[in-house]
Protein backbone atom coordinates (compact mmCIF):
# COMPACT_ATOMS: atom_id res chain seq x y z
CA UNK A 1 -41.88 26.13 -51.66
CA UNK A 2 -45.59 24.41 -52.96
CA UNK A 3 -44.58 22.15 -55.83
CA UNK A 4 -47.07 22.13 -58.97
CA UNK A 5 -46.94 18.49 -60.16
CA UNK A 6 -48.90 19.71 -63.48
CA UNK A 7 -45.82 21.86 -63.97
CA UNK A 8 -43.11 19.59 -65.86
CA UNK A 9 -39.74 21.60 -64.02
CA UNK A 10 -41.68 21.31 -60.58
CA UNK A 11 -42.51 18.19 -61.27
CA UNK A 12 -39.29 16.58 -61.37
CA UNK A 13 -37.65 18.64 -58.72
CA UNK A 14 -40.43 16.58 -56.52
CA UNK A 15 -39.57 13.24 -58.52
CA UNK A 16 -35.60 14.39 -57.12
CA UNK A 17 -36.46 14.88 -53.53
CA UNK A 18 -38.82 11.65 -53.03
CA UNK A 19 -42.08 13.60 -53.07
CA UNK A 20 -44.53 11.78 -54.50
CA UNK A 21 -48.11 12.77 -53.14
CA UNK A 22 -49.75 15.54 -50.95
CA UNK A 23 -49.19 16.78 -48.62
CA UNK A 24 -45.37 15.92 -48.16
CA UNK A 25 -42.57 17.30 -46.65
CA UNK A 26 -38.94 17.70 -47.74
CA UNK A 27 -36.22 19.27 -45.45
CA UNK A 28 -33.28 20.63 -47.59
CA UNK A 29 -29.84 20.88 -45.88
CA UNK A 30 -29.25 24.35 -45.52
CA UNK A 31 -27.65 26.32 -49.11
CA UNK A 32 -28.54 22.96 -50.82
CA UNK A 33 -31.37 22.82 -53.40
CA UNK A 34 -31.34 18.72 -53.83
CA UNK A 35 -29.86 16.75 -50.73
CA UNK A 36 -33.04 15.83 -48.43
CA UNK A 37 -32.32 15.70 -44.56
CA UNK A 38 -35.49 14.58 -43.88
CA UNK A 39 -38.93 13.90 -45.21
CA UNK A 40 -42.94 13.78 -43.73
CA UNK A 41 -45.80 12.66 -45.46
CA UNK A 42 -49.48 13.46 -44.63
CA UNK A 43 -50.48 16.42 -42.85
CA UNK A 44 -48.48 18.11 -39.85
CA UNK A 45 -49.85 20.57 -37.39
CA UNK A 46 -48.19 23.51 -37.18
CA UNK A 47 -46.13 22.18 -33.85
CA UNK A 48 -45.52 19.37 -35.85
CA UNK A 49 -43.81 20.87 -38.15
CA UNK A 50 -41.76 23.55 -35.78
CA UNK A 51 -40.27 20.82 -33.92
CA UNK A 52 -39.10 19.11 -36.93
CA UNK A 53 -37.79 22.27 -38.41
CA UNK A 54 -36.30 22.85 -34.42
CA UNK A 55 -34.80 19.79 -34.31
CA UNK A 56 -32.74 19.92 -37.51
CA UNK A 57 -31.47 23.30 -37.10
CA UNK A 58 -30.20 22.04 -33.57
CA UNK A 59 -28.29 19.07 -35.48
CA UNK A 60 -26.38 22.19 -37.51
């Protein structure tokens, strides 16, 4: 989900899971909308990001 920090509701569901600037990442545990297993700030490449996303679904 892209968060609109202009938007008030958006904006504090980012303020909840410790996202504060752009671009940031937060990695919800799975059927959980606010407990963060993992965050990453500044830009990932796209294996970047599929190894994090990997690596947490192997920790289920």
């Amino acid at each position: 989900m892209r968060l609109d920090f202009d938007k008030e509701a958006e904006s504090a569901l980012a303020q909840r899971l410790g996202v504060r600037s752009h671009p940031a990442y937060a990695f919800l545990a799975a059927g959980q909308d606010t407990k963060v297993e993992q965050r990453a700030f500044g830009p990932l490449t796209e294996q970047a990001l599929r190894e994090r996303i990997d690596a947490l679904i192997a920790k289920r």
